[in-house]
Protein backbone atom coordinates (compact mmCIF):
# COMPACT_ATOMS: atom_id res chain seq x y z
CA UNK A 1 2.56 15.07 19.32
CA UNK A 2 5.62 12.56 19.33
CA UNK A 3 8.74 13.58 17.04
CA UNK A 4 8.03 13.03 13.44
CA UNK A 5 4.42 11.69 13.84
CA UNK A 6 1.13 12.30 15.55
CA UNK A 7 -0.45 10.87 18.07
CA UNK A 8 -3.88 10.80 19.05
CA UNK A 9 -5.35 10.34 22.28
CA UNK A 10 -8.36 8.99 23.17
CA UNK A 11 -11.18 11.12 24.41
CA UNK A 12 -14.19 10.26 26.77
CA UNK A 13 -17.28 11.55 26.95
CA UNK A 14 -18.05 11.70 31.00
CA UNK A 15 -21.57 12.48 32.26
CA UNK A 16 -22.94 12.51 35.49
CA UNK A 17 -26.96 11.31 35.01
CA UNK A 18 -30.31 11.10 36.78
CA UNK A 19 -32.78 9.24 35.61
CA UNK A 20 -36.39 11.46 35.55
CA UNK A 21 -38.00 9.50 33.26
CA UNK A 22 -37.14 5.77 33.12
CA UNK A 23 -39.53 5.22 29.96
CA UNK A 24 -37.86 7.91 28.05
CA UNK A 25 -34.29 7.61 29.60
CA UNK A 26 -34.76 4.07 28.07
CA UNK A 27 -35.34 4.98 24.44
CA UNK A 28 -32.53 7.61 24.78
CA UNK A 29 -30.03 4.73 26.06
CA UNK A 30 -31.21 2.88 23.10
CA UNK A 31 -30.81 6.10 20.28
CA UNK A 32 -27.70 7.05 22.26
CA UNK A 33 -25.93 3.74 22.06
CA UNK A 34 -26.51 3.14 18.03
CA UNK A 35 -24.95 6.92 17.34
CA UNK A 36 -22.00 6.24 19.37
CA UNK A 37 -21.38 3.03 18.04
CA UNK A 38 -21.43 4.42 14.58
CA UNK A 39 -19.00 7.16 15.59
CA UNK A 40 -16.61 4.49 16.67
CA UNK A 41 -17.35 4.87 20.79
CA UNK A 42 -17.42 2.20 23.13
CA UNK A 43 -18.78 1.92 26.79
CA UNK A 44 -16.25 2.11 29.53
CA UNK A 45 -18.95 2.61 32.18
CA UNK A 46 -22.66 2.86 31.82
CA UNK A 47 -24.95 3.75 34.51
CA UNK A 48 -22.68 2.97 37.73
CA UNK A 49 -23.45 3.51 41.01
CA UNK A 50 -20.15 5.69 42.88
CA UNK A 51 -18.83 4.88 45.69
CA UNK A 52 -17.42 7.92 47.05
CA UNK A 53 -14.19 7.79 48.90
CA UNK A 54 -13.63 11.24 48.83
CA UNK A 55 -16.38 14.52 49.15
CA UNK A 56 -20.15 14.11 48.44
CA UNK A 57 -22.12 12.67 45.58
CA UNK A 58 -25.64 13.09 45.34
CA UNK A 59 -27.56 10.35 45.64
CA UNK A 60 -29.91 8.52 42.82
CA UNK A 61 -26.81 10.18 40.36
CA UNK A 62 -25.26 8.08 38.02
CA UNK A 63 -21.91 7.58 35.78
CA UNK A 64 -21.53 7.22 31.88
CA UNK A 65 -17.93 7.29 30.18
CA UNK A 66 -17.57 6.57 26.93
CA UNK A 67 -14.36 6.33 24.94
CA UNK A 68 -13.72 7.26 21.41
CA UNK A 69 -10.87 7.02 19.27
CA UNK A 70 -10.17 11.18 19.05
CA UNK A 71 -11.49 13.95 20.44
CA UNK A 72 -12.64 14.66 16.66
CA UNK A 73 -14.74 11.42 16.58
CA UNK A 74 -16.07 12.42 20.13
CA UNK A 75 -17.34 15.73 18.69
CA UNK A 76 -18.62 14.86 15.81
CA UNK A 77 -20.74 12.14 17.39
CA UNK A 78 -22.27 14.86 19.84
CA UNK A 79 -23.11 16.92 16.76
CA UNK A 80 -24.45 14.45 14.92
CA UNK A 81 -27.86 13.83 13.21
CA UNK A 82 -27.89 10.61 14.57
CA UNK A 83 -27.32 11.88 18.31
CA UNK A 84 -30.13 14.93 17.79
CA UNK A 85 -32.47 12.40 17.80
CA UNK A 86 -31.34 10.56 21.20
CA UNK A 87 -30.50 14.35 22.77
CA UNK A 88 -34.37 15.84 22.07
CA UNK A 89 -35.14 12.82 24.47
CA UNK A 90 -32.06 13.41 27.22
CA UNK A 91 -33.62 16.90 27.56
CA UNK A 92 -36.94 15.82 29.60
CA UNK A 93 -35.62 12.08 30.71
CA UNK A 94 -31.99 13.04 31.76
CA UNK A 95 -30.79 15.84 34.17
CA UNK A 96 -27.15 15.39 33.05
CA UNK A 97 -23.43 17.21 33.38
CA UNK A 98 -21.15 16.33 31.17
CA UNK A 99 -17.53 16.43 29.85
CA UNK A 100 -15.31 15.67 27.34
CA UNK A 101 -11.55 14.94 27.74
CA UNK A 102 -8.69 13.56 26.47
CA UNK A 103 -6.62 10.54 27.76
CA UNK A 104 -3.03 10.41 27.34
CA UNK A 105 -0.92 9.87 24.42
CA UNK A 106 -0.71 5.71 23.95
């Protein structure tokens, strides 16, 4: 919070994703990508490749982030119905980790 006003930060949704299903991990990209457009996210990377510099990352994983305004908008796009629908799918198509966090204040 800055003096006399608040400020939000963005927040990103980080996962680290293999694919065990590419049929299904399809039609979850595709459910996935509608919800968090509607809650106001945006792709900042989707489906990279690392290139480790530093200590081990296992191969065939991937990286997602996606940025939303808030952590509030974050949240309430994991929770909503619109996401169920794309997450009943990332349960047998996905083995996943993920994160969220907040950037810094602007």
């Amino acid at each position: 919070m800055v003096r006399g006003s608040m400020t939000r930060m963005a927040a990103y949704v980080i996962s680290e994703v293999e694919i065990l299903n590419q049929t299904l991990a399809d039609e979850y990209k595709r459910l996935a990508a509608a919800s968090i457009h509607r809650h106001g996210g945006r792709y900042v990377v989707r489906g990279a490749q690392p290139d480790p510099v530093e200590g081990a990352w296992s191969p065939g994983r991937r990286l997602v982030i996606v940025e939303f305004p808030d952590m509030d908008r974050a949240k309430k796009w994991y929770e909503s119905p619109e996401y169920a629908k794309a997450l009943s799918l990332r349960q047998v198509a996905l083995d996943r980790r993920l994160l969220f966090v907040e950037g810094l204040p602007e």
